[in-house]
PDB file of N, CA and C in Angstrom:
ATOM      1  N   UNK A   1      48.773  15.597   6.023  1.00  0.00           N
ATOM      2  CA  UNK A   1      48.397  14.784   4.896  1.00  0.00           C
ATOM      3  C   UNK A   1      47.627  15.673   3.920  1.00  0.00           C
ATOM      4  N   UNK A   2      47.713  15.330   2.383  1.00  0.00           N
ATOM      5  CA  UNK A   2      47.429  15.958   1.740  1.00  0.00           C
ATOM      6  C   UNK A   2      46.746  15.756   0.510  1.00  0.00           C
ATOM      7  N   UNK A   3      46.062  15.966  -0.279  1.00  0.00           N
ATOM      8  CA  UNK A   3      45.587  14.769  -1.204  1.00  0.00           C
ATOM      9  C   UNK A   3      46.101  15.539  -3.063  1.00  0.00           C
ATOM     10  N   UNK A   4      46.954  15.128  -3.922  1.00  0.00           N
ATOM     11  CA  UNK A   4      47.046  15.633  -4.790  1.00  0.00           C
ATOM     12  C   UNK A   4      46.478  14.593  -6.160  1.00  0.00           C
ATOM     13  N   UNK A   5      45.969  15.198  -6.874  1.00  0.00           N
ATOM     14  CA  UNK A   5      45.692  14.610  -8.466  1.00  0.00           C
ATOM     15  C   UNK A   5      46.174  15.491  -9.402  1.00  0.00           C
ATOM     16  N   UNK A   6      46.982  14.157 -10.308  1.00  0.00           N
ATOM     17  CA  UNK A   6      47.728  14.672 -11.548  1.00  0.00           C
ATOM     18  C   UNK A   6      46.965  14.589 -12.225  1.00  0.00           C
ATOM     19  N   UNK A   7      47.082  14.930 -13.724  1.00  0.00           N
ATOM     20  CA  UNK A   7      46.259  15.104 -14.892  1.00  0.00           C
ATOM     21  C   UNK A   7      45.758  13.885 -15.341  1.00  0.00           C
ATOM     22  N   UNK A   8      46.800  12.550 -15.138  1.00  0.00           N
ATOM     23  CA  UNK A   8      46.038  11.891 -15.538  1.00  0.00           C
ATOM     24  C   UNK A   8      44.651  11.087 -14.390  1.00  0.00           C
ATOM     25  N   UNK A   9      44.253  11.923 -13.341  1.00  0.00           N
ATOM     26  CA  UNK A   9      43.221  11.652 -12.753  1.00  0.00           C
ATOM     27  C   UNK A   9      42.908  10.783 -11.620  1.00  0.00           C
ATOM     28  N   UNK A  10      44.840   9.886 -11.398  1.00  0.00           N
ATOM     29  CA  UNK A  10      44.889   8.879 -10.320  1.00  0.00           C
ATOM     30  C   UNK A  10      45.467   9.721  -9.436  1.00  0.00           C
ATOM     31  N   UNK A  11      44.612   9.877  -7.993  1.00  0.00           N
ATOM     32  CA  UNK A  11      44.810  10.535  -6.992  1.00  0.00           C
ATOM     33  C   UNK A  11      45.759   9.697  -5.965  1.00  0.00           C
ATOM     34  N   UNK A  12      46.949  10.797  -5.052  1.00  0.00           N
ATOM     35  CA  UNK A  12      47.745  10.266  -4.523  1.00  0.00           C
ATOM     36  C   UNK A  12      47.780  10.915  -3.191  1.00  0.00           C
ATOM     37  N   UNK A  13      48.019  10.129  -2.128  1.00  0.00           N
ATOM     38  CA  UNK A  13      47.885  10.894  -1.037  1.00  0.00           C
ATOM     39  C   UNK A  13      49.614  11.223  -0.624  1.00  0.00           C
ATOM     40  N   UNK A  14      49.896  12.682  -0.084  1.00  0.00           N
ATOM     41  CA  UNK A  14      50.770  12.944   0.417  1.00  0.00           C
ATOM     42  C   UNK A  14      51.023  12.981   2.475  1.00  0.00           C
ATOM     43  N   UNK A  15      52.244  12.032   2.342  1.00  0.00           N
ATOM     44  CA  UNK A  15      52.336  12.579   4.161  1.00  0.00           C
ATOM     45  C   UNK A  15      54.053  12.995   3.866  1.00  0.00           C
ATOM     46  N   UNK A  16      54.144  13.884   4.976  1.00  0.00           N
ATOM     47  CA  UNK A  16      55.380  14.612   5.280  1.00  0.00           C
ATOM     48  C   UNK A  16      55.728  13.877   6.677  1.00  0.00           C
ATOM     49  N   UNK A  17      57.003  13.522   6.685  1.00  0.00           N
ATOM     50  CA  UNK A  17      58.031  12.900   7.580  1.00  0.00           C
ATOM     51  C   UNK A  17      59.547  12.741   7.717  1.00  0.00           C
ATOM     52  N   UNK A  18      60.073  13.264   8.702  1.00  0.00           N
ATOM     53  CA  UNK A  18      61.426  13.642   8.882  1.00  0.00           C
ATOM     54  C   UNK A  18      62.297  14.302   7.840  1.00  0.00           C
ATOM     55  N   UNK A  19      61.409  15.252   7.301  1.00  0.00           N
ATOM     56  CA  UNK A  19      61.742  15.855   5.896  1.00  0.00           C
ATOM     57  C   UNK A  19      61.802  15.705   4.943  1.00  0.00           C
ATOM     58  N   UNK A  20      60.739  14.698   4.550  1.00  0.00           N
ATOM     59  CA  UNK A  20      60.372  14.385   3.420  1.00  0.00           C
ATOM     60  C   UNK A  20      59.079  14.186   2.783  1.00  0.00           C
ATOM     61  N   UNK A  21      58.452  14.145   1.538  1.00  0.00           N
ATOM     62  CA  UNK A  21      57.336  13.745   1.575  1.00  0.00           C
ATOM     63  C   UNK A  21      56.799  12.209   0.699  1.00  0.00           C
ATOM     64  N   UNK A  22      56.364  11.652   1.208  1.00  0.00           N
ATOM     65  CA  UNK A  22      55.768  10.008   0.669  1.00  0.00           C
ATOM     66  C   UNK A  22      54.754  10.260   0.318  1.00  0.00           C
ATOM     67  N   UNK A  23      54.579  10.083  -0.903  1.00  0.00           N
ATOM     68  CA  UNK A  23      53.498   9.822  -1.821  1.00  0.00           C
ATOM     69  C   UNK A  23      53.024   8.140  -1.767  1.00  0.00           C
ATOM     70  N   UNK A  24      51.371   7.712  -1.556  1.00  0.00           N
ATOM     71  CA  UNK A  24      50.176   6.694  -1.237  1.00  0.00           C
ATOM     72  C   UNK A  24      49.643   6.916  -2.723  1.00  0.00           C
ATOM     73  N   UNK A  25      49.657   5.969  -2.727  1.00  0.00           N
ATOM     74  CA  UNK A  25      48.242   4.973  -3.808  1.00  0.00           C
ATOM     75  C   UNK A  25      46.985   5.190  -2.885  1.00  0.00           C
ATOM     76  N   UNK A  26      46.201   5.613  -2.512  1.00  0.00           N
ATOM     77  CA  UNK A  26      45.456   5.439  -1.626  1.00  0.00           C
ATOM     78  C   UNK A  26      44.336   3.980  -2.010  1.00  0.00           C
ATOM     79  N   UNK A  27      44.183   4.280  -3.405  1.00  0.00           N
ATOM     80  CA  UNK A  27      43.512   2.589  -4.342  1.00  0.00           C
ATOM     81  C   UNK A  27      44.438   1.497  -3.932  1.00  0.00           C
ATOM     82  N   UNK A  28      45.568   1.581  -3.755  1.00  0.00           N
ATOM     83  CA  UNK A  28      46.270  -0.037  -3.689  1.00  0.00           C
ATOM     84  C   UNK A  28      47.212   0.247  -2.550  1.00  0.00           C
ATOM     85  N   UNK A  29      46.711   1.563  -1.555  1.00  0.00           N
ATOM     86  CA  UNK A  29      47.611   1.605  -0.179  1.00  0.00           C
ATOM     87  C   UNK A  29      49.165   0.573  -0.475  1.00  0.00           C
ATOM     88  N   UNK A  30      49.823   1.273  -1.438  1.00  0.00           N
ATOM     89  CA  UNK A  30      51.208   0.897  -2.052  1.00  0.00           C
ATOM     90  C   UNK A  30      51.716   2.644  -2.170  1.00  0.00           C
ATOM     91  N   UNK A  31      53.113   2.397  -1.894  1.00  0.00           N
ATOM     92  CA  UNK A  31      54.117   3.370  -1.591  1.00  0.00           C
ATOM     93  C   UNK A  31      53.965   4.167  -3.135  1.00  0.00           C
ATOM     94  N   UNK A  32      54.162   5.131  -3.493  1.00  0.00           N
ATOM     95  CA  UNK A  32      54.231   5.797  -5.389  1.00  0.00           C
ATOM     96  C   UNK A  32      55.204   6.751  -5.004  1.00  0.00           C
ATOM     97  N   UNK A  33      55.915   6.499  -4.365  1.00  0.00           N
ATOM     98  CA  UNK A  33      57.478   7.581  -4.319  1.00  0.00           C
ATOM     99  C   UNK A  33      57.753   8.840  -3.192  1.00  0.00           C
ATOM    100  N   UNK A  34      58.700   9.021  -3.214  1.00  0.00           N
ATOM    101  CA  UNK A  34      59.200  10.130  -2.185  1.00  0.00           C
ATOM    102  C   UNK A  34      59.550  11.731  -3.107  1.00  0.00           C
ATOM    103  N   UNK A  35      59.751  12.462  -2.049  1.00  0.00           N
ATOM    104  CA  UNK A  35      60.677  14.008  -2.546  1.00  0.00           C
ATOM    105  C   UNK A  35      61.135  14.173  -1.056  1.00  0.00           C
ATOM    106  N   UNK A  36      62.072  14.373  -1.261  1.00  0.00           N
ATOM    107  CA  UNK A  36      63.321  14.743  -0.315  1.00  0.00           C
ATOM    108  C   UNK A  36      63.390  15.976   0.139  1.00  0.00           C
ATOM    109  N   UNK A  37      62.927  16.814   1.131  1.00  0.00           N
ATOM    110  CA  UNK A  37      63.408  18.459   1.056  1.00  0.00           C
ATOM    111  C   UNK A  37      64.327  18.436   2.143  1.00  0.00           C
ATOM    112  N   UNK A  38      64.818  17.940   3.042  1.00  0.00           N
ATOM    113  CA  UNK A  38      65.790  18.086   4.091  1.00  0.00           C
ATOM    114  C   UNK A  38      65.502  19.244   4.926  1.00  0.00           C
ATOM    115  N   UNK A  39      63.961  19.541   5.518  1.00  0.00           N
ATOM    116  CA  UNK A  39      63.882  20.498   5.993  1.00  0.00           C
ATOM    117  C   UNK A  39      62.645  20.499   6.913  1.00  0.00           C
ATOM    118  N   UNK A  40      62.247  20.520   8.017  1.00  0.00           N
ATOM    119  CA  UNK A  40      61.194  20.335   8.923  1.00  0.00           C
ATOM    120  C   UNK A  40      59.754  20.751   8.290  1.00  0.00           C
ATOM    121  N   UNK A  41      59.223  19.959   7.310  1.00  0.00           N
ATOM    122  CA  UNK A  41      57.638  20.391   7.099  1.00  0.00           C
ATOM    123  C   UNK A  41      56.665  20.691   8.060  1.00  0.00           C
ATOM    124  N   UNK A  42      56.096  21.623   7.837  1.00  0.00           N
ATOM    125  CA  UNK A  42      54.899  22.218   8.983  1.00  0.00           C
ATOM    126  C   UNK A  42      53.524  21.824   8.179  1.00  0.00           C
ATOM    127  N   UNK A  43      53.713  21.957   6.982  1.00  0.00           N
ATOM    128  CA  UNK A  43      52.058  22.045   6.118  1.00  0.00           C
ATOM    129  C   UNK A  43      52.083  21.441   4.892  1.00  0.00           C
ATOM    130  N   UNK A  44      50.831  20.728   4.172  1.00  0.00           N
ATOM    131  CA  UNK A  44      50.733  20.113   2.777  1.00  0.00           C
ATOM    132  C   UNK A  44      49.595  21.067   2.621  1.00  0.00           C
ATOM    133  N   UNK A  45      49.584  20.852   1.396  1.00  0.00           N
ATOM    134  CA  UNK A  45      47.928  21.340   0.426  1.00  0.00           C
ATOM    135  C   UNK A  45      48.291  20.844  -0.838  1.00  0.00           C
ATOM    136  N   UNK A  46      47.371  20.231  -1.023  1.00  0.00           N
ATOM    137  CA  UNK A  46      47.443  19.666  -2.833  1.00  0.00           C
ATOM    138  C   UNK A  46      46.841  20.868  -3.451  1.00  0.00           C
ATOM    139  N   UNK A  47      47.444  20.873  -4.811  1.00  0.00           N
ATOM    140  CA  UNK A  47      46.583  22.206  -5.528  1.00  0.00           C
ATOM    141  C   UNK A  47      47.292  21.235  -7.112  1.00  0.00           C
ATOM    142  N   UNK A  48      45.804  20.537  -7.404  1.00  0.00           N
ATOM    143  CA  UNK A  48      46.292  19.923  -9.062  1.00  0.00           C
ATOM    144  C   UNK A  48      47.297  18.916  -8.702  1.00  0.00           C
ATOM    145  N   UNK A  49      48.032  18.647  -9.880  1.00  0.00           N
ATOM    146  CA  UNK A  49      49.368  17.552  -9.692  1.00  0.00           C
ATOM    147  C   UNK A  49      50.796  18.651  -9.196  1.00  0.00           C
ATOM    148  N   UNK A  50      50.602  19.444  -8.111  1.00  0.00           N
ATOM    149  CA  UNK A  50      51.267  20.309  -7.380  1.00  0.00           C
ATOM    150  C   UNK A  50      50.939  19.993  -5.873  1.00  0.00           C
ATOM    151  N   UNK A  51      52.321  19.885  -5.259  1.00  0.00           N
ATOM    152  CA  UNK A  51      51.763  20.051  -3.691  1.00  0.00           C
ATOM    153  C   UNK A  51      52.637  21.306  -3.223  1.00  0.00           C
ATOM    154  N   UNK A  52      52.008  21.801  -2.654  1.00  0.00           N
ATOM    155  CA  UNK A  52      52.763  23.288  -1.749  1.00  0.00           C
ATOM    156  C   UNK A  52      52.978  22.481  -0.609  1.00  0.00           C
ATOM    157  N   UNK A  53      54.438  22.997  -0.166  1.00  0.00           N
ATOM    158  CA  UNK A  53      54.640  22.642   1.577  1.00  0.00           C
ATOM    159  C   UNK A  53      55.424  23.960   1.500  1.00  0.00           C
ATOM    160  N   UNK A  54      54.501  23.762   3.351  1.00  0.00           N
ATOM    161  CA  UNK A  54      55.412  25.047   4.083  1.00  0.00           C
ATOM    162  C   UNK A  54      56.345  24.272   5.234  1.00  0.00           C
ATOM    163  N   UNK A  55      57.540  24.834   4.909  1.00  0.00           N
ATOM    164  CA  UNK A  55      58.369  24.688   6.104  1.00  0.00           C
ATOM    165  C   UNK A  55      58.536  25.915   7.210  1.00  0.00           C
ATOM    166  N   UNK A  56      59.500  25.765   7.460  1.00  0.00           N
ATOM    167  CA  UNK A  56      60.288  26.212   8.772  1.00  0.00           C
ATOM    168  C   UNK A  56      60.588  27.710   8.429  1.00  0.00           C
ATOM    169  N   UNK A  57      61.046  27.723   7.216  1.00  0.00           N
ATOM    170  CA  UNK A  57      62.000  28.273   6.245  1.00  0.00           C
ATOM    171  C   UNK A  57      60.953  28.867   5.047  1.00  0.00           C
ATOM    172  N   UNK A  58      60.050  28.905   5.003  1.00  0.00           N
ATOM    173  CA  UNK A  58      58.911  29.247   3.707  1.00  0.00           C
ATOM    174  C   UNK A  58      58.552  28.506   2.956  1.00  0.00           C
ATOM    175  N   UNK A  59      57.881  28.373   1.652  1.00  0.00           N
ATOM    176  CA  UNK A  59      57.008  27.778   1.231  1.00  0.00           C
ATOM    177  C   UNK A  59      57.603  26.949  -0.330  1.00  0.00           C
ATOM    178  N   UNK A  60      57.320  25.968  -0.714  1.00  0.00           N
ATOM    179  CA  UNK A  60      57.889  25.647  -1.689  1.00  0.00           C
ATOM    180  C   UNK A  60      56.732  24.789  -2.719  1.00  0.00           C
ATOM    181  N   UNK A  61      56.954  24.199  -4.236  1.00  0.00           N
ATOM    182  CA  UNK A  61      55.929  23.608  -4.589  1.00  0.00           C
ATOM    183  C   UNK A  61      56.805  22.637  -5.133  1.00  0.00           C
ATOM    184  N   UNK A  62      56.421  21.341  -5.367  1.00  0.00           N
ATOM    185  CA  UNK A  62      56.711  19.963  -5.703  1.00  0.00           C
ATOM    186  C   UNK A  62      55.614  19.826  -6.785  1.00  0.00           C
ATOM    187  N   UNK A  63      56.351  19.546  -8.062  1.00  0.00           N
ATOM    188  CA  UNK A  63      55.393  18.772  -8.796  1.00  0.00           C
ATOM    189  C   UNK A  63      55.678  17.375  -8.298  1.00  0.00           C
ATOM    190  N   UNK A  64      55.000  16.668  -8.233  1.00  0.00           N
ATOM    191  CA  UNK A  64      54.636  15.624  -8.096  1.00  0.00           C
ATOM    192  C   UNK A  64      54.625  14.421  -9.132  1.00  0.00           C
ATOM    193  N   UNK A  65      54.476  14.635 -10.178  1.00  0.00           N
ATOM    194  CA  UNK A  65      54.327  13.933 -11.761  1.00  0.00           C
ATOM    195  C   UNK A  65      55.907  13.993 -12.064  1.00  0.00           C
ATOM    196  N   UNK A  66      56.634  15.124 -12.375  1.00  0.00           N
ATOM    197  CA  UNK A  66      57.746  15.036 -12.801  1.00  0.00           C
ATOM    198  C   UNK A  66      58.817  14.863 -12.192  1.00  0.00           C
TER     199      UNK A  66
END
């Protein structure tokens, strides 16, 4: 789990599962979207409205906003 904030300042929590990652409202514990990587996640880190995951396979970044 991971915690990212976009610019405009509403923070979203990230979890990674069966290769993907789900983005939390953590304020209204309501779903705010997925990203798809099709690939066994090992690691999150929020950095800004960016999340880095590391897989299996190396490292990648997700904006998150766009």
């Amino acid at each position: 789990m991971a915690a990212v904030v976009p610019s405009d300042g509403h923070p979203l929590l990230a979890v990674a599962r069966r290769g993907a990652v789900a983005l939390w409202d953590p304020l209204t514990c309501r779903w705010a979207g997925s990203r798809l990587l099709e690939r066994p996640i090992k690691a999150l880190a929020g950095v800004g409205s960016n999340l880095v995951v590391g897989c299996t396979d190396g490292l990648g970044v997700v904006d998150v906003v766009g």
